[in-house]
Protein backbone atom coordinates (compact mmCIF):
# COMPACT_ATOMS: atom_id res chain seq x y z
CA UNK A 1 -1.02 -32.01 15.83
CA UNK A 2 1.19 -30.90 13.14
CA UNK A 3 4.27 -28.38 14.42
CA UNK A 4 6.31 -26.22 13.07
CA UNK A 5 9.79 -25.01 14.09
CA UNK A 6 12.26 -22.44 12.46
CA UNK A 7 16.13 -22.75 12.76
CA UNK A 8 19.03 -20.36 11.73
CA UNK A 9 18.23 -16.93 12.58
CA UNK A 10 20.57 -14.15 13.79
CA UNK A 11 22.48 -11.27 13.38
CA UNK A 12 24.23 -10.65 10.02
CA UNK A 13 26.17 -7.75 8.35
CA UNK A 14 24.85 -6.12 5.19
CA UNK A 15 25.87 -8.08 2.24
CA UNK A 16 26.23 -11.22 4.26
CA UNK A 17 24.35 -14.25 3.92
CA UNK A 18 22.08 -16.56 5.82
CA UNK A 19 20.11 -19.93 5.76
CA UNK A 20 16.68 -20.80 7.47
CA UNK A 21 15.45 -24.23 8.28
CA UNK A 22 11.89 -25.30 8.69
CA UNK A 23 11.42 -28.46 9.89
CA UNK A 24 7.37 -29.95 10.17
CA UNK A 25 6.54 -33.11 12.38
CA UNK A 26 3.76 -35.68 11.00
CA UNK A 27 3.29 -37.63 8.06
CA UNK A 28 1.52 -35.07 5.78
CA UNK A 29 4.35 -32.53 4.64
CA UNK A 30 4.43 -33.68 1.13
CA UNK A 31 1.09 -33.14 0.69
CA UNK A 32 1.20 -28.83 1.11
CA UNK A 33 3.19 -25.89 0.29
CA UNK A 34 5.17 -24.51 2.29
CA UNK A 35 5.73 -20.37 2.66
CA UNK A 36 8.06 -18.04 4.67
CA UNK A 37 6.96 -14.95 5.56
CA UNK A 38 8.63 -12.15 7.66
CA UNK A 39 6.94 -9.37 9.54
CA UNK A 40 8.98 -6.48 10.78
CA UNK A 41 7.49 -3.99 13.95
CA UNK A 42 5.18 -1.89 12.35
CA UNK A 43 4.54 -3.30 9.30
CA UNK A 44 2.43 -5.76 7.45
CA UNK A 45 3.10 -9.35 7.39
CA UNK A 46 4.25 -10.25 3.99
CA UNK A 47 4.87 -13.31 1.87
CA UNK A 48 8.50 -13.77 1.14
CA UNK A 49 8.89 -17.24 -0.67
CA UNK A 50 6.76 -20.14 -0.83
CA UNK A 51 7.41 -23.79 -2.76
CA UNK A 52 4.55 -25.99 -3.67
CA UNK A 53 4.34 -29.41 -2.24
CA UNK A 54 6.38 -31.64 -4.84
CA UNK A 55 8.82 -28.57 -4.60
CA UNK A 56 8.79 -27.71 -8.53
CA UNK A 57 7.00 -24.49 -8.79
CA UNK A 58 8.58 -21.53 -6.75
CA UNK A 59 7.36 -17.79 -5.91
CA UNK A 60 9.28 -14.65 -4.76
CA UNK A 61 7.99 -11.37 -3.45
CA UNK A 62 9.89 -9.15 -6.46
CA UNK A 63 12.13 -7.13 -3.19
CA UNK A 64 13.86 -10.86 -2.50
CA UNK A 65 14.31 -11.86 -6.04
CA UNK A 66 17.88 -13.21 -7.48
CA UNK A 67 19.19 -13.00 -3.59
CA UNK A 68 16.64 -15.63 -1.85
CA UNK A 69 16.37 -19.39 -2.62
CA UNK A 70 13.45 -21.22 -1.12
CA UNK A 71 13.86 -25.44 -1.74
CA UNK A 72 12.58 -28.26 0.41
CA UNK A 73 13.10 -31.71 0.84
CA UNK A 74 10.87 -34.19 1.51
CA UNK A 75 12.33 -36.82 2.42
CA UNK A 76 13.25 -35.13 5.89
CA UNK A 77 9.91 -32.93 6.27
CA UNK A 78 12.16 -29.51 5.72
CA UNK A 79 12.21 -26.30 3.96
CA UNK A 80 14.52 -23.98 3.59
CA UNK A 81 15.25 -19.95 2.87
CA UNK A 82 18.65 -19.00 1.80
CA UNK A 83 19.16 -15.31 2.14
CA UNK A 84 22.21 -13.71 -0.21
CA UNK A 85 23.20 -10.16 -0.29
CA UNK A 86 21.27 -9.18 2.92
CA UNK A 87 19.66 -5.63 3.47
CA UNK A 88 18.62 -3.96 6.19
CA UNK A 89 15.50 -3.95 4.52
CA UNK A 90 15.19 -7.97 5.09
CA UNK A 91 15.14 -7.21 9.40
CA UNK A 92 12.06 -9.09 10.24
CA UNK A 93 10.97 -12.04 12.16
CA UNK A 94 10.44 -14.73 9.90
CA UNK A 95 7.97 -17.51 9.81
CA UNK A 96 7.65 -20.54 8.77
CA UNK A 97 3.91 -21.38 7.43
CA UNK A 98 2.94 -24.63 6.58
CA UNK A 99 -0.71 -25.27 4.17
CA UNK A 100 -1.83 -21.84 4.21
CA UNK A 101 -1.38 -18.20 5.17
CA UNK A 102 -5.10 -18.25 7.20
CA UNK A 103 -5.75 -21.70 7.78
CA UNK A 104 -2.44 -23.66 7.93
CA UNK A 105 0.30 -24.45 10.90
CA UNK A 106 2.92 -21.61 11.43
CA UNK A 107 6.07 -21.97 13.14
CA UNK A 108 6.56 -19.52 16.75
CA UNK A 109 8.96 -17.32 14.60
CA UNK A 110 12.84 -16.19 14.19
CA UNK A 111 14.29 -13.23 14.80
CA UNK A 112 16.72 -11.91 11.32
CA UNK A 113 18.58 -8.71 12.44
CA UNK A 114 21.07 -7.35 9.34
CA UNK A 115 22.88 -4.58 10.65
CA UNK A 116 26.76 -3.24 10.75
């Protein structure tokens, strides 16, 4: 069974920055895009970034665009989110989702706190 594991969250002032790692076992990774999403208590689960599977084509949810980078490599079955000029807004756990929001493999979650 494919699984999916998130690295690199934490606690970060406003204005700081951050990097997430997604790393997905098995030999089918190149084959699927790749999404993070964050959900914070309360709210909706939303789509943050996501990367197609050759890694050319690229979306953004318009609050994370020109601070968030989303890239992969697949050569080492990894994705990753880098997080510039962080908000409070961006507190959420994020997750890692791998083929599909309904369908595909998602990762148990990390925890991204931005706060003074």
């Amino acid at each position: 069974q494919v699984q999916v594991m998130e690295f690199g969250g934490g606690l970060v002032q406003p204005g700081g920055s951050l990097t997430l790692s997604c790393n997905v076992s098995g030999n089918t990774f190149r084959n699927f895009a790749v999404g993070w999403y964050r959900q914070a208590p309360g709210k909706q689960r939303e789509l943050v970034a996501s990367v197609t599977s050759g890694g050319s084509k690229f979306y953004y949810t318009e609050s994370v665009k020109g601070r968030f980078t989303i890239s992969r490599d697949n050569t080492k079955n990894a994705v990753y989110l880098q997080m510039n000029s962080l908000k409070f807004e961006d507190t959420a756990v994020y997750y890692c989702n791998f083929g599909a929001e309904v369908f595909g493999v998602w990762g148990q979650g990390i925890q991204v706190t931005v706060s003074s």
